[in-house]
Structure formats: structure tokens, C-alpha cells
N, C-alpha and C. Protein backbone atom coordinates (compact mmCIF):
# COMPACT_ATOMS: atom_id res chain seq x y z
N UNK A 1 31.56 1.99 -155.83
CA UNK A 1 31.61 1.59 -154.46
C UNK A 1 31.32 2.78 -153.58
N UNK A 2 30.60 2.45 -152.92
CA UNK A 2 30.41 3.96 -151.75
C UNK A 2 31.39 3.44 -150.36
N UNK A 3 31.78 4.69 -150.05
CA UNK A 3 33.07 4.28 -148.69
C UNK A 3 31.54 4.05 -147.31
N UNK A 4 32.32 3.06 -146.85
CA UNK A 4 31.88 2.39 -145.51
C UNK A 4 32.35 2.26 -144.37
N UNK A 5 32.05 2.52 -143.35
CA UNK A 5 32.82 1.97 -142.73
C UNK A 5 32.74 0.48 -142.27
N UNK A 6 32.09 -0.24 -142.81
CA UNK A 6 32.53 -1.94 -142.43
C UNK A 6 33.89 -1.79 -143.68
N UNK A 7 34.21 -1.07 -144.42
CA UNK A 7 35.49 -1.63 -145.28
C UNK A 7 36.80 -1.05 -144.24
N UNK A 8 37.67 -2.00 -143.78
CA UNK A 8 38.23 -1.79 -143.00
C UNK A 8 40.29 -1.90 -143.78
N UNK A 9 40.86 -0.65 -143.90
CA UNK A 9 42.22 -0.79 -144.06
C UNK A 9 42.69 -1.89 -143.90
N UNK A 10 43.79 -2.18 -144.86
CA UNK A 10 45.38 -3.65 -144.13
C UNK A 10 45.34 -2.89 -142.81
N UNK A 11 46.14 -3.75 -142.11
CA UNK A 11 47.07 -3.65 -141.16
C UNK A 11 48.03 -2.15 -141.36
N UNK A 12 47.80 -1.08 -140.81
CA UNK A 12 49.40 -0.31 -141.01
C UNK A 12 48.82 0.82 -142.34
N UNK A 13 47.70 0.55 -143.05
CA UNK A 13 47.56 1.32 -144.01
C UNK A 13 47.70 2.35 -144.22
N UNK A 14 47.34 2.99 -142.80
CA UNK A 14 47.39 4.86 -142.64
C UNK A 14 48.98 5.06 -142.60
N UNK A 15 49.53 4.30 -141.89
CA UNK A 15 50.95 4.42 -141.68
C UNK A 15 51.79 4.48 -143.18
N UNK A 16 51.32 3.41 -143.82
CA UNK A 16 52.15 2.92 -145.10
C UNK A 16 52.06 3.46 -146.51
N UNK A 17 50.85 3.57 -146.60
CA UNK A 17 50.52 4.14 -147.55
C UNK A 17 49.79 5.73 -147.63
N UNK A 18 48.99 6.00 -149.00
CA UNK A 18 48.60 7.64 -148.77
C UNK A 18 47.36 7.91 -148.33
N UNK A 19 47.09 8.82 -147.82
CA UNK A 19 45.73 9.02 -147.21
C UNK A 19 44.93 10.34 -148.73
N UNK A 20 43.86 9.73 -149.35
CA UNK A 20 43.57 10.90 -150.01
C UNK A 20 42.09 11.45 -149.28
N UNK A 21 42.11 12.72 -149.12
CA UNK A 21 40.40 12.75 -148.45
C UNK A 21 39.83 13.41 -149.59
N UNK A 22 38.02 12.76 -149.78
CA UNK A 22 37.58 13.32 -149.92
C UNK A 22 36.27 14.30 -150.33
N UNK A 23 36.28 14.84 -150.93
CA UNK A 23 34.61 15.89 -150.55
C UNK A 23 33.59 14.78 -150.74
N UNK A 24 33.69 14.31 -151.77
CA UNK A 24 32.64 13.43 -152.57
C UNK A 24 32.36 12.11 -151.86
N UNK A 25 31.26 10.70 -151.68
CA UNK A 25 31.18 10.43 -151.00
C UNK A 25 30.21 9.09 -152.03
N UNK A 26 29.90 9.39 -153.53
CA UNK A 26 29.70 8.97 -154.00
C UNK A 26 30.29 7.47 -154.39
N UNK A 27 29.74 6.97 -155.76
CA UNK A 27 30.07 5.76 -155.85
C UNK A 27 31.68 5.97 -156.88
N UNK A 28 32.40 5.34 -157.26
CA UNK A 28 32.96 5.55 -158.31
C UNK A 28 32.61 5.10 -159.77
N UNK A 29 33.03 6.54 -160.68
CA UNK A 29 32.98 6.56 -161.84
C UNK A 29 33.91 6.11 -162.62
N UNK A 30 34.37 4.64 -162.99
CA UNK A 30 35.86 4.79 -163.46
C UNK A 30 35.91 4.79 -164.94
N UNK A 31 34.83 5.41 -165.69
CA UNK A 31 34.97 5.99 -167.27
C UNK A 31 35.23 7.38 -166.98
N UNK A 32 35.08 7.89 -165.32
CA UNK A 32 34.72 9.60 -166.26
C UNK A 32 36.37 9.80 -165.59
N UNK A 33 36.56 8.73 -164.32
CA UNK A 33 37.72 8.75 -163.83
C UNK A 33 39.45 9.03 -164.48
N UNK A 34 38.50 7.37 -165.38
CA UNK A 34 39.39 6.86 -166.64
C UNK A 34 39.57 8.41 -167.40
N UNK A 35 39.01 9.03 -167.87
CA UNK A 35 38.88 10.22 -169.05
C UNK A 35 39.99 11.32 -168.23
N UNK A 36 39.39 11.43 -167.08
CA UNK A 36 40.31 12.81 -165.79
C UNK A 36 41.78 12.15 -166.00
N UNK A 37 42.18 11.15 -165.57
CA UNK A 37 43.71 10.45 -166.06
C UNK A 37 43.91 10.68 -166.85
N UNK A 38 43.70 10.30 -167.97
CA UNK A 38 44.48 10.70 -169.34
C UNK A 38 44.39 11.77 -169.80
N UNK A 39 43.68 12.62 -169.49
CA UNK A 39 43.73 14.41 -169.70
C UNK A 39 44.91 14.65 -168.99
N UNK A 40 44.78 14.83 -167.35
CA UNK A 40 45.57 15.46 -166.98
C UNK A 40 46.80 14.89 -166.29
N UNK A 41 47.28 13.73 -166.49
CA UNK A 41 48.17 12.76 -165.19
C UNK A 41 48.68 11.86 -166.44
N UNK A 42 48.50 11.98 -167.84
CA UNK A 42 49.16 11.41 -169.26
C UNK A 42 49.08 9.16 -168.41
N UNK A 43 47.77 9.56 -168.45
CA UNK A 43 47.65 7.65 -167.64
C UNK A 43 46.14 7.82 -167.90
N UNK A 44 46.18 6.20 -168.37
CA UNK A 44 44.61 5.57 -168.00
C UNK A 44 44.91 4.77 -166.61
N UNK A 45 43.21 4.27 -166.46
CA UNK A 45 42.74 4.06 -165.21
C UNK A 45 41.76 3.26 -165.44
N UNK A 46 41.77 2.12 -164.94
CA UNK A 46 41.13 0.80 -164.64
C UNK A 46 40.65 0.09 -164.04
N UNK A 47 39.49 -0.50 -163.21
CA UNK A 47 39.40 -1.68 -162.15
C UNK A 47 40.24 -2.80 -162.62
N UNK A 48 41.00 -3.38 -161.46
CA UNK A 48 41.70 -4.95 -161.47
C UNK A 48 40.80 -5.08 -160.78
N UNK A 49 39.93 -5.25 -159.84
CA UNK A 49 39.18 -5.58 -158.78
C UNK A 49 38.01 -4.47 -158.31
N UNK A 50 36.79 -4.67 -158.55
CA UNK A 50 35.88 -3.88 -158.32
C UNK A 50 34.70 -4.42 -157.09
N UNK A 51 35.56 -5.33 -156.76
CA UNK A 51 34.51 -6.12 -155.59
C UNK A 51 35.02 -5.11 -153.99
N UNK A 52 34.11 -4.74 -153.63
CA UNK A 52 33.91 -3.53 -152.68
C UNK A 52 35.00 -3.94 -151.08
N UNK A 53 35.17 -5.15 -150.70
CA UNK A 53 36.18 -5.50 -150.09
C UNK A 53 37.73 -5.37 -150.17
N UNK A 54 37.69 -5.74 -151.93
CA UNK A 54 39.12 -5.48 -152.72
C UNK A 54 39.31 -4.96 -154.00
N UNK A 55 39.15 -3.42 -153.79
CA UNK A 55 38.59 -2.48 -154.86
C UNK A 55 40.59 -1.99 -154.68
N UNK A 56 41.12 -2.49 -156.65
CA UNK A 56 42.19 -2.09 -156.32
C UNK A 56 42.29 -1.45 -158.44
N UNK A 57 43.12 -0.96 -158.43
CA UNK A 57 42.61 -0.22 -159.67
C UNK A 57 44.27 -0.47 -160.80
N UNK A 58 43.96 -0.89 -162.05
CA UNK A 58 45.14 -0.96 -163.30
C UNK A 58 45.64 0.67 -162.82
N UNK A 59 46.77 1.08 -163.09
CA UNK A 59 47.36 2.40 -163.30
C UNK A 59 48.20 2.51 -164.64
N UNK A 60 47.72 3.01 -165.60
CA UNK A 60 48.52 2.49 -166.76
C UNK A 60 49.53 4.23 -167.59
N UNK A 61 50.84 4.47 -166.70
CA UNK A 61 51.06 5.61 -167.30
C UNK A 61 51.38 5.62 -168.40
N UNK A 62 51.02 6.66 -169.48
CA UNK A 62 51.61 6.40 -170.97
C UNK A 62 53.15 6.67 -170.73
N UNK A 63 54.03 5.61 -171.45
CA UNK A 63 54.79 5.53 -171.94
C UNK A 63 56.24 4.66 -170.63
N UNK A 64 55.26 4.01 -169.69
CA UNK A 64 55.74 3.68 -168.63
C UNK A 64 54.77 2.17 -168.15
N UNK A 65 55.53 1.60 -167.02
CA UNK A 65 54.96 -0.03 -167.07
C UNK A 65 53.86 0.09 -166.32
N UNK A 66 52.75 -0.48 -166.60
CA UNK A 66 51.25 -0.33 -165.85
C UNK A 66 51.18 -0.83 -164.77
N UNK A 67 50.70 -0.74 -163.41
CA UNK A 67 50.66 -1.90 -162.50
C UNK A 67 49.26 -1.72 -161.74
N UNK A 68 49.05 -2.57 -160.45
CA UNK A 68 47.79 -2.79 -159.69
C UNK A 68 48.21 -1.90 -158.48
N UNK A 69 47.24 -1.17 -158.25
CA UNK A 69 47.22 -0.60 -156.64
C UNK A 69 45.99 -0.81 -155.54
N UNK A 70 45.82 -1.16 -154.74
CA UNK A 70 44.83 -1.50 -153.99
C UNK A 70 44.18 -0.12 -153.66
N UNK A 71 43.09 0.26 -153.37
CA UNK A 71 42.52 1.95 -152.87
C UNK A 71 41.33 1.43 -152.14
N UNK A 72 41.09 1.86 -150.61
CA UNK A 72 39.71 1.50 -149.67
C UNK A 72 39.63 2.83 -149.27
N UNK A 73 38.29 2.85 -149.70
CA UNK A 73 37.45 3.96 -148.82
C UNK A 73 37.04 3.86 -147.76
N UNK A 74 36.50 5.05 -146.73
CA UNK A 74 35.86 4.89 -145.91
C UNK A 74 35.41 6.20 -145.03
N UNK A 75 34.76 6.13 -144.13
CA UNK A 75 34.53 7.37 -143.42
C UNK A 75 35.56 8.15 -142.66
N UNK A 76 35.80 9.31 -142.57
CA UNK A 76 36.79 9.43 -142.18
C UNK A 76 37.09 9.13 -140.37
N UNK A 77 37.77 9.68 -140.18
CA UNK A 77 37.85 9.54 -138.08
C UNK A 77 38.47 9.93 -137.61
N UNK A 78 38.43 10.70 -136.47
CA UNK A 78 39.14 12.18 -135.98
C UNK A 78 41.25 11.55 -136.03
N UNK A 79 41.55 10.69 -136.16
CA UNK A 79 42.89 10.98 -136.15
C UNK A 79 43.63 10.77 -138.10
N UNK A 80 42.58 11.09 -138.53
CA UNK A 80 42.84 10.94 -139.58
C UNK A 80 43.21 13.08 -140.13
N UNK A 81 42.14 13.61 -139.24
CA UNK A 81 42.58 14.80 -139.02
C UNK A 81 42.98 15.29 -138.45
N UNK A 82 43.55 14.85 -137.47
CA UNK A 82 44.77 14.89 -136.34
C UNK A 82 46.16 14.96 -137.26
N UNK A 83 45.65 13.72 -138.13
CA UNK A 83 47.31 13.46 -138.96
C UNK A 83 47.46 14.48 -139.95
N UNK A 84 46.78 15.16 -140.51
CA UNK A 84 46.57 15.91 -141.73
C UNK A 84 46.89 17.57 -140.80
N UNK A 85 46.37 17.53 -139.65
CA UNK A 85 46.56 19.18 -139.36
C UNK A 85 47.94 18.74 -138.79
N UNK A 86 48.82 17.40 -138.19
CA UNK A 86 49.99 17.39 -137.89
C UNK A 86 50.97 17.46 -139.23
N UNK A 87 50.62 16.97 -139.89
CA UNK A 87 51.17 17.15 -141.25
C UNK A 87 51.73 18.77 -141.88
N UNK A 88 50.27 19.08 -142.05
CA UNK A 88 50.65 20.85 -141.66
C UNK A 88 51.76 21.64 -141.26
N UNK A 89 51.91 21.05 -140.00
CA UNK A 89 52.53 21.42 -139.07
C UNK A 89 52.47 22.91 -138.88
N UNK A 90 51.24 22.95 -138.38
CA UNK A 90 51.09 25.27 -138.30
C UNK A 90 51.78 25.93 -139.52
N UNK A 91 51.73 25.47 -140.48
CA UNK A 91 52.55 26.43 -141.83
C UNK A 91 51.58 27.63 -142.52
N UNK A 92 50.17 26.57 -142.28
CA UNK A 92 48.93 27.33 -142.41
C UNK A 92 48.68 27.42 -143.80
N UNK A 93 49.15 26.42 -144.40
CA UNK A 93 48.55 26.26 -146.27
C UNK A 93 46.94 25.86 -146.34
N UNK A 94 46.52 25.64 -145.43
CA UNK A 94 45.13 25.26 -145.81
C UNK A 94 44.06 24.11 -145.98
N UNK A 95 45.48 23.42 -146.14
CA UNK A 95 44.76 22.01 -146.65
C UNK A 95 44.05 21.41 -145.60
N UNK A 96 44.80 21.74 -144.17
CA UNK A 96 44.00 20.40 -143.02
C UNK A 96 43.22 20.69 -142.81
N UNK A 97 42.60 22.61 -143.34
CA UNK A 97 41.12 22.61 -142.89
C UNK A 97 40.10 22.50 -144.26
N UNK A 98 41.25 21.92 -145.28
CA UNK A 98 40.22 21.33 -146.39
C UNK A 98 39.91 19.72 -146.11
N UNK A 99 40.93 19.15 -145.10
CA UNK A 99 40.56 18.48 -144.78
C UNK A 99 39.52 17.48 -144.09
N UNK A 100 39.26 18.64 -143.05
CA UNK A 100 38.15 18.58 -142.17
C UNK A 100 36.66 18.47 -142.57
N UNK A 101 36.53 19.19 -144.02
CA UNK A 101 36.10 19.40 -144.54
C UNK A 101 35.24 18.01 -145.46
N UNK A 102 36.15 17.31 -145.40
CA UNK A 102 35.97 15.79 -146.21
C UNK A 102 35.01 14.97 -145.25
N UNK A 103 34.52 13.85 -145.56
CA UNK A 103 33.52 13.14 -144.67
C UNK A 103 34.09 11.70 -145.08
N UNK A 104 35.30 11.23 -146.05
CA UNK A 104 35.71 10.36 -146.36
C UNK A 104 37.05 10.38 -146.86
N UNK A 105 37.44 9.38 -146.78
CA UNK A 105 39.20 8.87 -146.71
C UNK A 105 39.01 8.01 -147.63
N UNK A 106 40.57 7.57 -148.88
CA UNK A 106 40.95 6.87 -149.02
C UNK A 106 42.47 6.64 -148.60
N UNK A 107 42.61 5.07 -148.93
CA UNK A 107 43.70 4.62 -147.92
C UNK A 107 44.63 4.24 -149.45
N UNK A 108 45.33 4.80 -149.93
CA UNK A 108 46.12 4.18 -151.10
C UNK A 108 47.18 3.28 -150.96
N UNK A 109 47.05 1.83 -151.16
CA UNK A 109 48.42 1.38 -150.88
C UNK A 109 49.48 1.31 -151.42
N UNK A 110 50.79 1.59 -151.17
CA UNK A 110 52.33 1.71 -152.02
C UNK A 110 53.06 0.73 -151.47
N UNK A 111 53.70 0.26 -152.34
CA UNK A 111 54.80 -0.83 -152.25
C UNK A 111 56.15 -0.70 -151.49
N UNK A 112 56.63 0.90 -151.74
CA UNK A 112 57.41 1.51 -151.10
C UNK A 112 57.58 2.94 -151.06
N UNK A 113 58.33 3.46 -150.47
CA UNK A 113 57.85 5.10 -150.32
C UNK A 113 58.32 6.07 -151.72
N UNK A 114 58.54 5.08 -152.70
CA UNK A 114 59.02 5.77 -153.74
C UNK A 114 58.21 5.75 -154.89
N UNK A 115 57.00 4.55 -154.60
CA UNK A 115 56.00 4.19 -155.31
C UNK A 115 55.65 4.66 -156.03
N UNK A 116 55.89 5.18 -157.78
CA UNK A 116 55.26 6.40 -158.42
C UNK A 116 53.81 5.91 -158.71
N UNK A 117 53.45 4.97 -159.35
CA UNK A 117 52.14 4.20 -159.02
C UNK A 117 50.93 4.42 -158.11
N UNK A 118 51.81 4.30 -156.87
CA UNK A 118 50.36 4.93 -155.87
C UNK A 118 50.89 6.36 -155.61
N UNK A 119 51.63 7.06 -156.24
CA UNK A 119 51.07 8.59 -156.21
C UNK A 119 50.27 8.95 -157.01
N UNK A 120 50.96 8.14 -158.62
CA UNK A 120 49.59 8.44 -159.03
C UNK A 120 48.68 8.65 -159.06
N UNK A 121 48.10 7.40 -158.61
CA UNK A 121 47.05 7.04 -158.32
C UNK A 121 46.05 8.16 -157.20
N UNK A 122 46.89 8.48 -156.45
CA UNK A 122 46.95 9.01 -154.83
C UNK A 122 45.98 10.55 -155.85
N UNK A 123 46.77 11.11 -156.71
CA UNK A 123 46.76 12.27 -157.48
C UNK A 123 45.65 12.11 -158.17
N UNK A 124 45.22 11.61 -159.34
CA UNK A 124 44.66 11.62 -159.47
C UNK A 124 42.82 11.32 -158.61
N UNK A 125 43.14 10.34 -157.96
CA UNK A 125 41.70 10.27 -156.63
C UNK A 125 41.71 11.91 -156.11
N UNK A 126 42.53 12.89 -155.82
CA UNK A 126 42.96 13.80 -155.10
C UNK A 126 42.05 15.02 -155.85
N UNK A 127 42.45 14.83 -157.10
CA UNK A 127 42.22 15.66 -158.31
C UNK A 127 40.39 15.28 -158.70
N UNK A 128 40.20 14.06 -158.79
CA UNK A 128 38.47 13.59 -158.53
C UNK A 128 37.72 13.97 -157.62
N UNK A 129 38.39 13.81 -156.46
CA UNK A 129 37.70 13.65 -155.44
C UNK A 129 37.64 15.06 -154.86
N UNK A 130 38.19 16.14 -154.91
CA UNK A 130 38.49 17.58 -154.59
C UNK A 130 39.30 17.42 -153.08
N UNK A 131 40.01 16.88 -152.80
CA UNK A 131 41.24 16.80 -151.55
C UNK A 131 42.37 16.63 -151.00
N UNK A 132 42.84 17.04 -150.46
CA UNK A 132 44.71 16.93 -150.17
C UNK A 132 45.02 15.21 -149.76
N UNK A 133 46.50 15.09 -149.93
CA UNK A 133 46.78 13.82 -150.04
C UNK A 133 47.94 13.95 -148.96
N UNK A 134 47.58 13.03 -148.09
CA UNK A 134 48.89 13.14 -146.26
C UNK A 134 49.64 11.97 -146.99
N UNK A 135 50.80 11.91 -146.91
CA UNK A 135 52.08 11.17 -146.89
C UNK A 135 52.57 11.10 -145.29
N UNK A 136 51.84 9.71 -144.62
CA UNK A 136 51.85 9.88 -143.44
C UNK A 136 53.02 9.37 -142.87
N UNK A 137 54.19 9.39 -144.09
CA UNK A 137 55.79 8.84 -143.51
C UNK A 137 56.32 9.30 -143.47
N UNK A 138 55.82 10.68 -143.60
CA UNK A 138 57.18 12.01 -143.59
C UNK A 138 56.84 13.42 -142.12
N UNK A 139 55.79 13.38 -141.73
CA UNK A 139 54.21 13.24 -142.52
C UNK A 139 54.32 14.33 -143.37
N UNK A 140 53.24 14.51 -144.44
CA UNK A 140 53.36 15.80 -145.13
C UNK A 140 52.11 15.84 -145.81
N UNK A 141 51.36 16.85 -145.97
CA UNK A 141 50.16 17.06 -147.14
C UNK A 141 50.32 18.15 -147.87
N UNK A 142 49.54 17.71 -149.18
CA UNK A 142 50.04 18.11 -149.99
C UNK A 142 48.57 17.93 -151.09
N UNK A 143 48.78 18.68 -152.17
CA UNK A 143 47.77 18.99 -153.17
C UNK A 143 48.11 18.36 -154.67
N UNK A 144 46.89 18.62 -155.26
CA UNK A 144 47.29 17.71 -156.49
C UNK A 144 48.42 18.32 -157.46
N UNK A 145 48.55 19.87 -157.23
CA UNK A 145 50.08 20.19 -157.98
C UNK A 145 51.58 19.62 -157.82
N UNK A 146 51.68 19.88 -156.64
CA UNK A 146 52.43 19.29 -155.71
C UNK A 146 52.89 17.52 -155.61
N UNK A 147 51.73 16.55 -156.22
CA UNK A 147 51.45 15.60 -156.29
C UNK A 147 52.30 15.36 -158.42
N UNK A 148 51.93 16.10 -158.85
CA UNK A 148 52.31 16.17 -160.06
C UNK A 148 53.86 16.37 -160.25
N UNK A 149 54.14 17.37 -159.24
CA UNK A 149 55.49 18.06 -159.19
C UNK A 149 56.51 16.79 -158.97
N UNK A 150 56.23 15.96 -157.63
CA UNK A 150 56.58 14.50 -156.87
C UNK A 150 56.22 13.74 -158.52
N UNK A 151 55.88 13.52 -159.26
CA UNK A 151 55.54 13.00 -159.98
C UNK A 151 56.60 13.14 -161.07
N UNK A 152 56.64 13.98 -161.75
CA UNK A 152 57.66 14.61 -162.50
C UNK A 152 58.97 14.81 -161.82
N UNK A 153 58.91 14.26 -161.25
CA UNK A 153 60.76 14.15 -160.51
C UNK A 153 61.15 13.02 -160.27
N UNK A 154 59.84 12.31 -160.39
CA UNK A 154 60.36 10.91 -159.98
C UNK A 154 60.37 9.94 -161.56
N UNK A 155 59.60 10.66 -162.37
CA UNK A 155 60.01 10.20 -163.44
C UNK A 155 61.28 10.60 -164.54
N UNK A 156 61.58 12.09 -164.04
CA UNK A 156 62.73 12.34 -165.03
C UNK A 156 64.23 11.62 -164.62
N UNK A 157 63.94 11.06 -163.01
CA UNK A 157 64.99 10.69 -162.12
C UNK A 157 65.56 9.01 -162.82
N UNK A 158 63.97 8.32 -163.57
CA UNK A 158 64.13 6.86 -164.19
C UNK A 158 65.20 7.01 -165.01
């Protein structure tokens, strides 16, 4: 799928879910995708839905229950880096001007803010795509280590 902008977020998406930006702009690969997951994020990776309206992807972590996450691309738009350098908040890590840097957004959706699923998910796109990932409910951005770290805490916590 190449990001568009006729593909238009839910309702609330930026709000609700994760924002991943990034460099690439291409279509998706979800064999070489699939391969990047299970190397480094111990998960495969799947289309449930590859129709470009409702492009939402299997997340299958090893040794944990698989589920569906919805993911829309699109171009990015200045408050999308508004949110990412507020995120920041002047700490000066870098990311919001790796941000800027991006020409496309995805919108990851989570079920709730504890969602390990769409961090996953969030992480790995992050880790593909070469870009920081805004958690626009706290707000906070953050990188794919960091994304791993949230990851590994939320699983030793099960």
C-alpha cells in the first residue's frame, strides 16, 4: 500500500492510538517485514486485511496470544510535528527533528493504552520504516529501543 492522503484516520486516531513516522514512503513488504519481526521483536507479522482502506495486520508474538491491529498510512501534516516536537518537550533527544524529516505517518490503532499488540506493532513499523513513535496520551516519543524496553516490561509484568 503506498500512504495517501485520501486514506483518512478513525475518528480520534492521532489522539488514541500511536503515531509511527516514516522515512520510507514505499509500498509494504510484509515477507521482508514478516522476516524483521521475528529476528528482532521474537513475533511474526501478517496481513488480516490488505485492502488499502482497511490495511490492518495479524501480530503473532512467540509464545503469547496473536491478535489484529488496524495501521493507516498517510502523508504527514504540520501538527503531526507539532505533536512530536511537543512530545519532546525541549529535552533535545532528537527524534522530532527525525521527525520532520519523515514525509509519512502511520496511525497505529490500540485498544487501550496498555496495548502490547499495537506497540508492537508500533515498533516494529518504527524499526522498518527508520522513525520515532509519539504516544500522543502522555505525549511522549520515543525510539525503537525504548519501544522494546515498554515492551519487555509489559510482558514480564503478565
Amino acid at each position: 500500500m503506498s500512504p495517501s492522503s485520501s486514506v483518512s484516520p478513525t475518528p480520534n486516531a492521532r489522539e488514541e492510538g500511536y503515531l509511527v513516522f516514516s522515512q520510507s514512503g514505499g509500498a509494504v513488504d510484509i515477507d521482508a517485514w514478516n522476516q524483521h519481526a521475528s529476528r528482532f521483536f521474537a513475533a511474526r507479522l501478517g496481513f488480516a486485511s490488505a485492502a488499502p482502506e482497511d490495511l490492518s495486520f495479524v501480530v503473532a508474538p512467540d509464545g503469547a496470544t496473536p491478535g489484529v491491529r488496524a495501521a493507516h498510512a498517510r502523508n504527514t501534516v504540520p501538527e503531526d510535528h507539532a505533536l512530536a516536537e511537543a512530545a519532546e518537550g525541549g529535552r533535545g533527544g532528537g527524534l522530532a527533528l527525525l521527525a520532520k524529516r519523515c514525509g509519512t505517518v502511520w496511525l497505529v490503532e490500540r485498544q487501550d493504552p496498555a496495548d502490547i499488540l499495537a506497540l508492537r506493532l508500533a515498533a516494529i513499523l518504527a524499526s522498518v520504516l527508520l522513525g520515532p513513535i509519539v504516544d500522543p496520551a502522555i505525549p511522549e516519543i520515543f525510539g525503537v529501543k525504548t519501544a522494546r524496553e515498554k515492551i519487555r516490561g509489559y510482558t514480564t509484568r503478565s
